[in-house]
N, C-alpha and C. Protein backbone atom coordinates (compact mmCIF):
# COMPACT_ATOMS: atom_id res chain seq x y z
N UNK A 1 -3.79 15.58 -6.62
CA UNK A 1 -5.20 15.63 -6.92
C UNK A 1 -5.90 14.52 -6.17
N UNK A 2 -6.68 14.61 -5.59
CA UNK A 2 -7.61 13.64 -4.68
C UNK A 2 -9.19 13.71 -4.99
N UNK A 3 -9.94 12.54 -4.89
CA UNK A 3 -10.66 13.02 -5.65
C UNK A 3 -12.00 11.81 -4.66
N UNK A 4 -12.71 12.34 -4.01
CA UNK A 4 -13.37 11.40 -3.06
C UNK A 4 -14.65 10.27 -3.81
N UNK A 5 -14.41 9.06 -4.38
CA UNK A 5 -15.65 8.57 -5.47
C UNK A 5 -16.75 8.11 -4.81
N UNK A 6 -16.74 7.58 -2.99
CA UNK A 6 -17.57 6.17 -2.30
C UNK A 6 -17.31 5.22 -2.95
N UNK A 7 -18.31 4.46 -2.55
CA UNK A 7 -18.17 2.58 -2.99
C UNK A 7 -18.06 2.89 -4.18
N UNK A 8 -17.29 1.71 -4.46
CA UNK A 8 -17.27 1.28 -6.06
C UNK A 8 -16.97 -0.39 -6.00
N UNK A 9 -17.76 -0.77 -7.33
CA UNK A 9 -17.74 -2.24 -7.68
C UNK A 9 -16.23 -2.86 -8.06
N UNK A 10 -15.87 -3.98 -7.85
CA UNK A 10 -14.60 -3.99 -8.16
C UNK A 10 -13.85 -3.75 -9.36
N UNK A 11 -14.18 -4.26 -10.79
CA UNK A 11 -13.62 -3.26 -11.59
C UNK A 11 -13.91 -1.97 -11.73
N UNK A 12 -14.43 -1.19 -11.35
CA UNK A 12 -14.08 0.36 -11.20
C UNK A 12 -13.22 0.69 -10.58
N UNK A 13 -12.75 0.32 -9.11
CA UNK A 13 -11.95 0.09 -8.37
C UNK A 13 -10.24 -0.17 -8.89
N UNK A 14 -10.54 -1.50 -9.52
CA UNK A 14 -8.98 -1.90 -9.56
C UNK A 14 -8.77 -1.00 -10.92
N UNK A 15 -9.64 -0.41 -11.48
CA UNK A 15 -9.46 0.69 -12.95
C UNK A 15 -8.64 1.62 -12.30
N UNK A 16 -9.25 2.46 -11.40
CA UNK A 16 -9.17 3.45 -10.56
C UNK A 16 -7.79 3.13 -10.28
N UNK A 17 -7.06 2.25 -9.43
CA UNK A 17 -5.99 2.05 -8.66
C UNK A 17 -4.94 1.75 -9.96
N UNK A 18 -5.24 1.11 -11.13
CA UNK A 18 -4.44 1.04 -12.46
C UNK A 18 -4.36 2.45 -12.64
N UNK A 19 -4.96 3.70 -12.81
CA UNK A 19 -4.81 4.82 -13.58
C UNK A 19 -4.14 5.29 -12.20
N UNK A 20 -3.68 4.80 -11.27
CA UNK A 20 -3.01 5.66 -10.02
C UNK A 20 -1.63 5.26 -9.94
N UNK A 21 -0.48 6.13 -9.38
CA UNK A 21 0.73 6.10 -8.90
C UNK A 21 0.97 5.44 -7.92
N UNK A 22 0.07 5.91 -6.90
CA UNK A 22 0.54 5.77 -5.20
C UNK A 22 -1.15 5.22 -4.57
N UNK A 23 -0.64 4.79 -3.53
CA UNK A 23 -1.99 4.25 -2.55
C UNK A 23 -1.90 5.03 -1.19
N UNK A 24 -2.19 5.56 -0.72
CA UNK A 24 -1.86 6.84 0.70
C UNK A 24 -2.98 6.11 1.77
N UNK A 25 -2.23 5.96 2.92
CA UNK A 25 -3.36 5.90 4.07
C UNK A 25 -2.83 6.19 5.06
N UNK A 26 -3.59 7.20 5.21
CA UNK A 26 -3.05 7.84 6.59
C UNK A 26 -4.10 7.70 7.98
N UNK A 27 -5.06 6.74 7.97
CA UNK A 27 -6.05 6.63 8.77
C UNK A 27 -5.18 6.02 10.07
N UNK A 28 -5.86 6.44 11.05
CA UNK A 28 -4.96 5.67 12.83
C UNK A 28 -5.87 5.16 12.92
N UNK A 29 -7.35 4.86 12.12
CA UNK A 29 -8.47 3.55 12.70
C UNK A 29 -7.94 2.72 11.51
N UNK A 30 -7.14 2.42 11.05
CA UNK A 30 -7.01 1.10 10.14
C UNK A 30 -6.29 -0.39 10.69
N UNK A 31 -6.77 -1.12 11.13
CA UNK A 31 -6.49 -1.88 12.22
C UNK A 31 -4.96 -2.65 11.09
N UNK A 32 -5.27 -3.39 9.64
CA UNK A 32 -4.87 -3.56 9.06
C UNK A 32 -5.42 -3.09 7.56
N UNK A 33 -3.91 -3.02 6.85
CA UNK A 33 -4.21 -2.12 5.50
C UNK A 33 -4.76 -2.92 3.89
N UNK A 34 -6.09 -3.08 3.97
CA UNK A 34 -6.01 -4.04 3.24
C UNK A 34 -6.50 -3.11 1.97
N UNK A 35 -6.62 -2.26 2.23
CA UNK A 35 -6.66 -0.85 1.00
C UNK A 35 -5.27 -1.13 0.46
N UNK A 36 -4.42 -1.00 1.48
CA UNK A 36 -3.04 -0.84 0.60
C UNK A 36 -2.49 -2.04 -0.04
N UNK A 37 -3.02 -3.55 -0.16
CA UNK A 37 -2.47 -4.40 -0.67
C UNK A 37 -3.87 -4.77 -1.79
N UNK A 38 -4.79 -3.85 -1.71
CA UNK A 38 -5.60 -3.65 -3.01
C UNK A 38 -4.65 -2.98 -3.79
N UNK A 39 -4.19 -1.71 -3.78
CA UNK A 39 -3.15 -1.40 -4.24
C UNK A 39 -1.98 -1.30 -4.98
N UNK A 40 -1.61 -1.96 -3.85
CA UNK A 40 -0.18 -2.92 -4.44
C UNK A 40 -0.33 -3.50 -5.08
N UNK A 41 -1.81 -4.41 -5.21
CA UNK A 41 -1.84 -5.36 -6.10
C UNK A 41 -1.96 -4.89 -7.54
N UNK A 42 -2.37 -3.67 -7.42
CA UNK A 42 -2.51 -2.94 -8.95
C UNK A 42 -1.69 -2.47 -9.63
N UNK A 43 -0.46 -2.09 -8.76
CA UNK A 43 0.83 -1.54 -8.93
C UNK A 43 1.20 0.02 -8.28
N UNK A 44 0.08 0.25 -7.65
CA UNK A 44 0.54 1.66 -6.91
C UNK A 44 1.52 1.21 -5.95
N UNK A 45 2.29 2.06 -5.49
CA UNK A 45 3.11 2.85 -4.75
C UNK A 45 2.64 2.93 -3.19
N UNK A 46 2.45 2.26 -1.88
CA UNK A 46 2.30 2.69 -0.87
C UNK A 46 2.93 3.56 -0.10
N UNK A 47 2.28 4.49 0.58
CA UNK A 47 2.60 5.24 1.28
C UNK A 47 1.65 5.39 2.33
N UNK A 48 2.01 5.27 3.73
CA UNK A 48 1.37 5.44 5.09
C UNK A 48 2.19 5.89 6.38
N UNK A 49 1.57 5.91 7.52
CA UNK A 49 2.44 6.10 8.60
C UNK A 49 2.84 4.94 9.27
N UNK A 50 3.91 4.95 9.80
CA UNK A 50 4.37 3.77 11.13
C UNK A 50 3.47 3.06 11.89
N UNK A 51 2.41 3.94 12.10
CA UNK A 51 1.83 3.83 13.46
C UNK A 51 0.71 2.87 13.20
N UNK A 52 0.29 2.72 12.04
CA UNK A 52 -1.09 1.64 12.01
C UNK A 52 -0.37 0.40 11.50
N UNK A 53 -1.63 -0.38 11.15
CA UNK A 53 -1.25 -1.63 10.53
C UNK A 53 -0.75 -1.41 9.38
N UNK A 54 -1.26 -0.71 8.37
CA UNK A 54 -0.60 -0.64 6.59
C UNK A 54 1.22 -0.96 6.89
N UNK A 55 1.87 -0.10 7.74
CA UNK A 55 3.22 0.03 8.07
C UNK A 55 3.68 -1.64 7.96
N UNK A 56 2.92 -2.31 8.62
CA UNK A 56 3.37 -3.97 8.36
C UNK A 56 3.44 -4.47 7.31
N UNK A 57 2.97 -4.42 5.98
CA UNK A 57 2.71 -4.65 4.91
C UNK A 57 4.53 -4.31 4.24
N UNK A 58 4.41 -3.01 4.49
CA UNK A 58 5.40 -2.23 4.24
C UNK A 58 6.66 -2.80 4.99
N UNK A 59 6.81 -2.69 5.95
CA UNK A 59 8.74 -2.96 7.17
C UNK A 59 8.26 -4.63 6.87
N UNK A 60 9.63 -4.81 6.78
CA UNK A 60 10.77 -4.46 6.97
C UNK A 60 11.12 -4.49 5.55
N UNK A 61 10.77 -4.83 4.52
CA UNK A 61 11.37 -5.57 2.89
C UNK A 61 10.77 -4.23 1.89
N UNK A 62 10.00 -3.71 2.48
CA UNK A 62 9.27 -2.43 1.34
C UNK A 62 8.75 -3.24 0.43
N UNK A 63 8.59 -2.95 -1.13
CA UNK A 63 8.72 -1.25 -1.62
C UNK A 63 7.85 -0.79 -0.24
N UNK A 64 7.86 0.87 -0.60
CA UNK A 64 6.88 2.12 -0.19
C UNK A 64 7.31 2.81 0.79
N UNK A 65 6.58 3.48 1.46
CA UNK A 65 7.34 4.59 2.19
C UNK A 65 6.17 5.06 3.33
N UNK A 66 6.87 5.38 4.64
CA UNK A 66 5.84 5.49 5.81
C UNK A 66 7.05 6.75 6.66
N UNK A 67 6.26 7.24 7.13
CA UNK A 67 6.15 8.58 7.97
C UNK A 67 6.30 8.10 9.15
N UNK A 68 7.08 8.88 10.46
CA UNK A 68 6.78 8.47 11.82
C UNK A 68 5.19 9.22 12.24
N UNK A 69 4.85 10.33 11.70
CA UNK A 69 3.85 11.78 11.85
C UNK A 69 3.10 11.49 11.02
N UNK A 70 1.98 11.92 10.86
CA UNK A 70 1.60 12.70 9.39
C UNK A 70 1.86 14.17 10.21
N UNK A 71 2.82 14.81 9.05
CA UNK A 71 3.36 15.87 8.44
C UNK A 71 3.32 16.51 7.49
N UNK A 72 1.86 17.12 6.99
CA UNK A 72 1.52 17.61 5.93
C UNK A 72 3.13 18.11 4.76
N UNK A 73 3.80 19.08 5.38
CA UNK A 73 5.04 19.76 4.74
C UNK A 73 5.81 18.47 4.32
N UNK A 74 6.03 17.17 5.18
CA UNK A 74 7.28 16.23 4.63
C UNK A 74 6.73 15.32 3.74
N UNK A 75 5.24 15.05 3.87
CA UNK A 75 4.67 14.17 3.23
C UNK A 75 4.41 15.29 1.33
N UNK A 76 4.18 15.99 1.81
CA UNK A 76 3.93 17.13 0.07
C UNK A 76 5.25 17.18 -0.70
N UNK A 77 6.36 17.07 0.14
CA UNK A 77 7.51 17.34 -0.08
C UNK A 77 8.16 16.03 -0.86
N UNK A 78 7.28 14.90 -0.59
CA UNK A 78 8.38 13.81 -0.39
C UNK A 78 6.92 13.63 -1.80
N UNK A 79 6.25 13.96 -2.14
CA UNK A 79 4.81 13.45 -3.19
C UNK A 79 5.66 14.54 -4.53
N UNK A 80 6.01 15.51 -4.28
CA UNK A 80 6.83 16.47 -5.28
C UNK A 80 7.36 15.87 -5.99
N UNK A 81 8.80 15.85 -4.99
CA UNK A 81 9.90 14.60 -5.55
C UNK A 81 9.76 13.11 -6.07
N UNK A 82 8.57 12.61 -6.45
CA UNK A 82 8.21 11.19 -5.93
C UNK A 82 8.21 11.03 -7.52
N UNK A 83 8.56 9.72 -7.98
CA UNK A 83 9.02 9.51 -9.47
C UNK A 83 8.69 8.35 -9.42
N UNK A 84 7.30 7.82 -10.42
CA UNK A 84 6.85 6.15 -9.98
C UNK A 84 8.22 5.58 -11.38
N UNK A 85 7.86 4.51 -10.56
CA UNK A 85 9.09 3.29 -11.45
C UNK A 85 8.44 2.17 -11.52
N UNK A 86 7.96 2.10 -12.92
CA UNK A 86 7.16 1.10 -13.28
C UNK A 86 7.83 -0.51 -12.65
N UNK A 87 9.27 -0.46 -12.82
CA UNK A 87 10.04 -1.26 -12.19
C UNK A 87 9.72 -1.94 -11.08
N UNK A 88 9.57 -1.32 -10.57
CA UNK A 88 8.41 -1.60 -8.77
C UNK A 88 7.32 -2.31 -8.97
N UNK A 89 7.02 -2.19 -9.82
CA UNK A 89 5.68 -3.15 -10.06
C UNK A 89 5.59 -4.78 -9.19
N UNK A 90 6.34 -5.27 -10.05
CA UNK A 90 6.73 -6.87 -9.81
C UNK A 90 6.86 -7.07 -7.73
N UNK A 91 7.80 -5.85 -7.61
CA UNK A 91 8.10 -6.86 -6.49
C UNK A 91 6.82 -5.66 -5.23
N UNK A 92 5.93 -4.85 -5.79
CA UNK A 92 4.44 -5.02 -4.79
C UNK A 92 3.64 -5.65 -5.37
N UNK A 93 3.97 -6.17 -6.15
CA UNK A 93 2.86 -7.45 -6.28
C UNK A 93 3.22 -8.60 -5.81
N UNK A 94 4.39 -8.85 -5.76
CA UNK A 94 4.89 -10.14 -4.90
C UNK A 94 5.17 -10.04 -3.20
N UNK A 95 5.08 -8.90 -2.82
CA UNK A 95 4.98 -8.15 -1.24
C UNK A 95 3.25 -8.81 -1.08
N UNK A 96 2.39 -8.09 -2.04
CA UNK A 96 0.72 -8.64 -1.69
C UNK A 96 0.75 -10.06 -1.78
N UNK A 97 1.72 -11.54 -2.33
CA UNK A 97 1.16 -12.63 -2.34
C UNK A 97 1.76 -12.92 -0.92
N UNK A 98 2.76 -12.49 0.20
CA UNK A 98 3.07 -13.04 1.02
C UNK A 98 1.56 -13.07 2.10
N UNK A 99 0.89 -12.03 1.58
CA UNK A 99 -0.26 -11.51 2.83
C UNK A 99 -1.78 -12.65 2.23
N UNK A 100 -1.51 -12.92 1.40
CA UNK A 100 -2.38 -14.10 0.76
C UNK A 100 -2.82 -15.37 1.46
N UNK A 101 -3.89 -15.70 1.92
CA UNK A 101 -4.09 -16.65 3.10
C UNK A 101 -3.10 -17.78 2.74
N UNK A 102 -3.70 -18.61 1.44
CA UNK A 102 -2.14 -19.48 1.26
C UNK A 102 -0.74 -19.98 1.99
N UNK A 103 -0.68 -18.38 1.40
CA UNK A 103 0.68 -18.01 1.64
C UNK A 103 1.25 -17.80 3.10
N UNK A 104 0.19 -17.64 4.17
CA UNK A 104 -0.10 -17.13 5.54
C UNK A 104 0.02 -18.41 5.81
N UNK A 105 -0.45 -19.26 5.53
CA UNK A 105 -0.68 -20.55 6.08
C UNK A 105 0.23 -21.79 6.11
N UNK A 106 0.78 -21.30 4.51
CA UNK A 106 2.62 -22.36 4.41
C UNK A 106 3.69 -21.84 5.64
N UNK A 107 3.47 -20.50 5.76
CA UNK A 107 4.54 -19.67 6.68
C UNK A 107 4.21 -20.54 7.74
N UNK A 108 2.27 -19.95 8.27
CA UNK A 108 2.56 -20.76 9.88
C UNK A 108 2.88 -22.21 10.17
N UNK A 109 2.75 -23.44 8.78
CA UNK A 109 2.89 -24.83 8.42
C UNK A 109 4.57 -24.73 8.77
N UNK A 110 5.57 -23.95 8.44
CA UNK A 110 6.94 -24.04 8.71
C UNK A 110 7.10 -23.82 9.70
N UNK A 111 6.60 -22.93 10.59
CA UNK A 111 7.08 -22.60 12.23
C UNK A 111 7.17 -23.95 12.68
N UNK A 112 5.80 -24.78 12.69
CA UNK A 112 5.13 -25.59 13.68
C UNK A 112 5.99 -26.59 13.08
């Protein structure tokens, strides 16, 4: 079920993404996915393709799941079978604090 709302204020939003399973983006203009670590942060489920930025979020450590295509038939196929696990929760929400400026910033503080 998909259901198109426009803008929304942020608690409507993170309501919206609480009453949801999965976060889907299949856009090739998404430079980076910051839909999908709205998301994550709520506890949905990502799912996207390889080919954009969201896929980074996602490879190499997961959770979630990315497509080489969008493939209408593998992607319906694979949403059928798809069984959320509340379990998952914890660790996409701890996937969204690595992308956290903070957190961006201790990383590049260790390279150097």
């Amino acid at each position: 079920h998909l259901e198109v709302a426009g803008p929304l204020d942020a608690v409507t939003l993170n309501a919206q993404y609480q009453q949801s399973e999965t976060i889907a983006l299949f856009s090739r203009f998404e430079a980076f996915g910051m839909v999908m670590l709205e998301g994550m942060n709520q506890g949905c489920f990502p799912i996207t393709l390889e080919t954009i930025g969201a896929a980074e979020i996602i490879h190499p450590h997961g959770p979630g799941k990315t497509f080489s295509e969008f493939h209408r038939e593998e992607i319906s196929a694979f949403l059928r079978e798809f069984e959320f696990n509340s379990a998952q929760v914890p660790a996409l929400q701890e996937r969204v604090k690595f992308f956290q400026p903070a957190a961006r910033a201790k990383a590049i503080q260790r390279i150097f």
